[in-house]
N, C-alpha and C. Protein backbone atom coordinates (compact mmCIF):
# COMPACT_ATOMS: atom_id res chain seq x y z
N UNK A 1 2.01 -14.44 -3.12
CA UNK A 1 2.18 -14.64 -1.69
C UNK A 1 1.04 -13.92 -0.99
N UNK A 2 0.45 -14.76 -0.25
CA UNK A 2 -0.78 -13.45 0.85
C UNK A 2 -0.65 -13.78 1.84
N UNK A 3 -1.15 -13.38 3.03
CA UNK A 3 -0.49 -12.37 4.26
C UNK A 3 -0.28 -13.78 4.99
N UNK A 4 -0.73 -15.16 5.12
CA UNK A 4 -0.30 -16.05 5.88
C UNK A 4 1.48 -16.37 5.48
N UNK A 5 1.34 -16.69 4.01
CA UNK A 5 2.82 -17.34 3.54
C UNK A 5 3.68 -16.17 4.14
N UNK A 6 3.04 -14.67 4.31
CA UNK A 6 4.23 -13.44 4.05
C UNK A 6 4.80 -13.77 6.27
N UNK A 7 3.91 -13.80 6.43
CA UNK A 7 3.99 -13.89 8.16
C UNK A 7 4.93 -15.19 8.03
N UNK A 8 4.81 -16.43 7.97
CA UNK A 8 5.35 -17.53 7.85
C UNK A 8 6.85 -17.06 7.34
N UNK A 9 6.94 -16.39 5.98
CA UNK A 9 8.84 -16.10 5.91
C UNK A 9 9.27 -15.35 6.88
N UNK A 10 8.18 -13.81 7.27
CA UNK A 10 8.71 -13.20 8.41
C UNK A 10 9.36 -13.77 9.29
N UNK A 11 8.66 -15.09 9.90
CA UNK A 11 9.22 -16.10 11.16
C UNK A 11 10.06 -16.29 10.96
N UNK A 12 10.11 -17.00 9.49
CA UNK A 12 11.37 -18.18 9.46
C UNK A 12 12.56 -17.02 9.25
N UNK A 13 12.47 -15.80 8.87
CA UNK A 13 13.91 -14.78 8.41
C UNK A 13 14.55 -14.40 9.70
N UNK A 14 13.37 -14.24 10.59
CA UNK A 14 13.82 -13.13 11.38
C UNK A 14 14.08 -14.24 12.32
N UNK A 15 13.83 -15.14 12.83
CA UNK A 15 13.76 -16.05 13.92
C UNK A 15 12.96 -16.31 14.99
N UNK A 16 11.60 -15.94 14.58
CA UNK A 16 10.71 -15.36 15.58
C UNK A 16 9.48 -16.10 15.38
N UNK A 17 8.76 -16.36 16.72
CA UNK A 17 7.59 -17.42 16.55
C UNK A 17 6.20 -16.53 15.28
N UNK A 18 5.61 -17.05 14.77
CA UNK A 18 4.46 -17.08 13.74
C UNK A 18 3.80 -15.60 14.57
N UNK A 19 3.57 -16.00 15.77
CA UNK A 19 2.53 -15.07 16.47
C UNK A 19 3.30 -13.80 16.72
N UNK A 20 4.40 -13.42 17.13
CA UNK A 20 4.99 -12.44 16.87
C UNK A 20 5.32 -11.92 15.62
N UNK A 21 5.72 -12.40 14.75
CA UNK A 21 5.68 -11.67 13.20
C UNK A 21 3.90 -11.10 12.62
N UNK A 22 3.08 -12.17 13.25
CA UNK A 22 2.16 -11.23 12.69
C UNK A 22 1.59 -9.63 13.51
N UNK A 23 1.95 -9.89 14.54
CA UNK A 23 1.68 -8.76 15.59
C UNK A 23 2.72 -7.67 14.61
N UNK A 24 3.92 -7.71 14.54
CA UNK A 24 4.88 -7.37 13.47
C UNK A 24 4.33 -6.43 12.67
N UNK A 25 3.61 -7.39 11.53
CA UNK A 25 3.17 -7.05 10.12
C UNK A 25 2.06 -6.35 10.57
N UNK A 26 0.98 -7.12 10.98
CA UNK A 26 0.05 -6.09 11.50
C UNK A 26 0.23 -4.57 12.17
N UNK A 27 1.07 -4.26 12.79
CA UNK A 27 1.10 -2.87 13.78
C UNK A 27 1.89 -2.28 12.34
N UNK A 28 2.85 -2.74 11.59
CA UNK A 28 3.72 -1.84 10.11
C UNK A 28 2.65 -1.12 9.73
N UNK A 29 1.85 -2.42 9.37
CA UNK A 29 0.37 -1.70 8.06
C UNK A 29 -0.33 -0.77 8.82
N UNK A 30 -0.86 -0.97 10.26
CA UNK A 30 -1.59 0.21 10.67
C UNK A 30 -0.27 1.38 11.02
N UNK A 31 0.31 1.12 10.75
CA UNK A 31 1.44 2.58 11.27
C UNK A 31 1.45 2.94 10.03
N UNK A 32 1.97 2.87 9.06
CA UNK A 32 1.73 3.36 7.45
C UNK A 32 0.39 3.58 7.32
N UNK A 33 -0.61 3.19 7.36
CA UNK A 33 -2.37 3.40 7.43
C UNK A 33 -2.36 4.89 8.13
N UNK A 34 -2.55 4.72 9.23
CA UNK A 34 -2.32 6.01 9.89
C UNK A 34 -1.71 6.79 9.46
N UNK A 35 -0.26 6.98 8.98
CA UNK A 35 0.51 7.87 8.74
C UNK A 35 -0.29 8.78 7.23
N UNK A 36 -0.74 7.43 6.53
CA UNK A 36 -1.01 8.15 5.00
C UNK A 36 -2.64 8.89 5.94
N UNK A 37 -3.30 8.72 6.42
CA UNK A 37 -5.01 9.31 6.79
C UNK A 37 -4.44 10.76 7.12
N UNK A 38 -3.27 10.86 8.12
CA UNK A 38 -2.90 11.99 8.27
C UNK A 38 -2.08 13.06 7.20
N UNK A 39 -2.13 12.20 6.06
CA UNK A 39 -1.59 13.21 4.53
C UNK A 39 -0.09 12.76 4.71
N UNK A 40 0.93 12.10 5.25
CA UNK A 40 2.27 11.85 5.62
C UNK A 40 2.43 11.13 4.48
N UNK A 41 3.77 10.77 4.17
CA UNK A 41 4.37 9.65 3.23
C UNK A 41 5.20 8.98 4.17
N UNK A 42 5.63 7.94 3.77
CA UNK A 42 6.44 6.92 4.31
C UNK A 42 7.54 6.02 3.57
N UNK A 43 8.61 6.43 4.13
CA UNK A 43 9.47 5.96 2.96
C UNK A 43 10.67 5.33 3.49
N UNK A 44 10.82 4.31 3.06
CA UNK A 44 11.51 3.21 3.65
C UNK A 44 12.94 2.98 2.28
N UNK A 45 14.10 3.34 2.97
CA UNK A 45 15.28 3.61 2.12
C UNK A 45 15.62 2.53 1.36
N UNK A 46 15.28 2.32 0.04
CA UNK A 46 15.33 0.94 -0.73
C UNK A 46 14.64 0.27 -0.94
N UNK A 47 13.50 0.30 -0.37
CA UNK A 47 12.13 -0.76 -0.79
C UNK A 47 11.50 0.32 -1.23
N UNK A 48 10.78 1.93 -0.90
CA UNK A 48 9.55 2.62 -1.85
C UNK A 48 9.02 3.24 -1.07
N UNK A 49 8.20 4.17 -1.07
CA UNK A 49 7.36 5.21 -0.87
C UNK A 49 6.30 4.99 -1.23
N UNK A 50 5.49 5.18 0.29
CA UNK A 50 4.07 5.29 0.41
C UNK A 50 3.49 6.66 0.21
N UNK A 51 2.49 6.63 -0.75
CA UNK A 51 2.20 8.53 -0.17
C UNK A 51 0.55 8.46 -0.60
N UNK A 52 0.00 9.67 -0.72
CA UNK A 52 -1.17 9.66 -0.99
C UNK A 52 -1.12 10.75 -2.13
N UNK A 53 -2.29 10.53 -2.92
CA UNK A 53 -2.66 11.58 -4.32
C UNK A 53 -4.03 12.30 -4.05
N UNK A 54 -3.97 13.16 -4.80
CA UNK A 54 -5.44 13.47 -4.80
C UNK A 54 -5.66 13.33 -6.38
N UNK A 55 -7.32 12.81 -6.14
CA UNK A 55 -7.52 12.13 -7.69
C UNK A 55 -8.55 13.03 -8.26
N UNK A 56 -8.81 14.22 -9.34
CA UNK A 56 -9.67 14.99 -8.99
C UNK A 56 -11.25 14.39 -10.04
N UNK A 57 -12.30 15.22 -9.44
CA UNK A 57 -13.66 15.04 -10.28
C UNK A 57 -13.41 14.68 -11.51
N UNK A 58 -14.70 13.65 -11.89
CA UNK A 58 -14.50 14.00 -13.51
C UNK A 58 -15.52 12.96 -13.62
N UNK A 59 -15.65 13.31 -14.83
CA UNK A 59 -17.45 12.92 -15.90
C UNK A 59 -16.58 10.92 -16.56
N UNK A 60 -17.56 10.26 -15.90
CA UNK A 60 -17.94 9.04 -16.78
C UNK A 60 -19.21 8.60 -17.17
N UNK A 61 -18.79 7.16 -17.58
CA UNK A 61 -19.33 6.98 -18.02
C UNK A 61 -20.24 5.60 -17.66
N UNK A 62 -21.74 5.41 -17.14
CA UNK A 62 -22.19 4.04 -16.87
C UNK A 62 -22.09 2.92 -18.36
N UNK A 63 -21.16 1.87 -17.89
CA UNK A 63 -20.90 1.11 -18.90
C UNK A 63 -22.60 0.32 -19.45
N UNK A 64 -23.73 0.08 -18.91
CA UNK A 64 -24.74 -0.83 -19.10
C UNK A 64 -25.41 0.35 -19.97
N UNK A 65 -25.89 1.49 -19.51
CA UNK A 65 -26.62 2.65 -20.41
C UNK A 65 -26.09 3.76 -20.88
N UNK A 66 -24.75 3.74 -20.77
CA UNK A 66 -24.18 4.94 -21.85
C UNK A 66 -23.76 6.39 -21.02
N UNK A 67 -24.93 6.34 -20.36
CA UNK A 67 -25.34 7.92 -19.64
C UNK A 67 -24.29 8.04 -18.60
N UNK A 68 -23.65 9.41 -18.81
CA UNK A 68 -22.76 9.71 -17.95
C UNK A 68 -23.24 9.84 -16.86
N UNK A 69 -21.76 9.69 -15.64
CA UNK A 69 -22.35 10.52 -14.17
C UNK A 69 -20.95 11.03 -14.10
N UNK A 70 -21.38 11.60 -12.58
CA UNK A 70 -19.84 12.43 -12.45
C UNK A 70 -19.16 11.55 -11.14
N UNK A 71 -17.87 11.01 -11.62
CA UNK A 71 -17.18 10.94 -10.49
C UNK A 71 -16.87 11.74 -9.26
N UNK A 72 -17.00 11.87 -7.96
CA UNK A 72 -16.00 12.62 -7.27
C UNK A 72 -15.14 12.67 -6.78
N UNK A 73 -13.65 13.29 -6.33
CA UNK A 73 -12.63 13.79 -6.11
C UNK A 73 -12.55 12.53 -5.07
N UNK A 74 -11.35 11.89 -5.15
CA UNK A 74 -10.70 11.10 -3.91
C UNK A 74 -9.28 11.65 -3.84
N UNK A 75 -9.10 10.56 -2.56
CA UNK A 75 -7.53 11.00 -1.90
C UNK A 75 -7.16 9.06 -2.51
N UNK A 76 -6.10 8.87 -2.61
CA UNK A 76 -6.08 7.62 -3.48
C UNK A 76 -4.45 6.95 -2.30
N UNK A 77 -4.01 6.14 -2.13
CA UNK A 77 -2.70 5.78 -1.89
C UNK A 77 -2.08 4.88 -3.13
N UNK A 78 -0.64 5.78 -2.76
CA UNK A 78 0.05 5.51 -3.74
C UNK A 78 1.50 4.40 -3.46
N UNK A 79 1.88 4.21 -4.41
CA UNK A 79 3.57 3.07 -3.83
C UNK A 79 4.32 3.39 -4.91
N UNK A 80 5.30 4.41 -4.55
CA UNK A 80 6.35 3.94 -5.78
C UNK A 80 7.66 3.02 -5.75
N UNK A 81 8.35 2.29 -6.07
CA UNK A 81 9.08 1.22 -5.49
C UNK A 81 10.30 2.24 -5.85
N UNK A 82 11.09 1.76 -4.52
CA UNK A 82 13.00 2.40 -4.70
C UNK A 82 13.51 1.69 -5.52
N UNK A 83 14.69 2.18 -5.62
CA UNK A 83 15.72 1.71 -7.07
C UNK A 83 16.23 0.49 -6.25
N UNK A 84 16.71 0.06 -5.21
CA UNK A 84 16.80 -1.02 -4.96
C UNK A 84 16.02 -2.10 -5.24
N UNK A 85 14.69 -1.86 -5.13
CA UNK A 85 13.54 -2.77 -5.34
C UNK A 85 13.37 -3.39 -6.75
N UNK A 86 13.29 -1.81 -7.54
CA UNK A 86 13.56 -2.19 -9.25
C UNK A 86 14.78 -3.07 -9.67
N UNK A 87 15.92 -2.61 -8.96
CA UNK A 87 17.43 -3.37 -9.30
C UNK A 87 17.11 -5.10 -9.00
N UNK A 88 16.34 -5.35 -7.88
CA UNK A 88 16.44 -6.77 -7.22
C UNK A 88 15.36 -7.51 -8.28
N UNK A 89 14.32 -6.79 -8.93
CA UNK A 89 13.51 -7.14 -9.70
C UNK A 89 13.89 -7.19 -11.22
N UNK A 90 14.49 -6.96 -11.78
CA UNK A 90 15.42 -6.67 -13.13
C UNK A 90 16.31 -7.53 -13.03
């Protein structure tokens, strides 16, 4: 599913014209966006948790010549899905 079909069920679930569900979906993702830049998690009771990691340094490897470089340290976002989510998926 990608973000047209997902807007399109939004409509048809909720009862609401196309152009309002995406205003919808759109303002969710930047409110979770935001929330994780500011280090927050977000966690929605039954669907999963948004959060952020920190991913630390470390030595690879260039796959074409062999020769290592060094990665550096990111902040990464994460999703772990609620037990509801797993249950509906199982």
């Amino acid at each position: 599913m990608n973000k047209s079909e997902l807007i399109e069920a939004i409509a048809a679930s909720a009862d609401i014209p196309k152009a309002a569900a995406s205003r919808a979906l759109d303002a969710m993702v930047d409110t979770v966006t935001e929330s994780l830049k500011k280090g927050d998690t977000v966690s929605l009771v039954g669907f999963g948790t948004f959060s952020v990691k920190e991913r630390a340094a470390r030595t690879g490897r260039n796959p074409q010549t062999g020769q290592p470089i060094q990665i550096s340290a990111a902040k990464v976002p994460t999703f772990k899905a609620g037990k509801a989510l797993k249950d509906s998926v199982n």
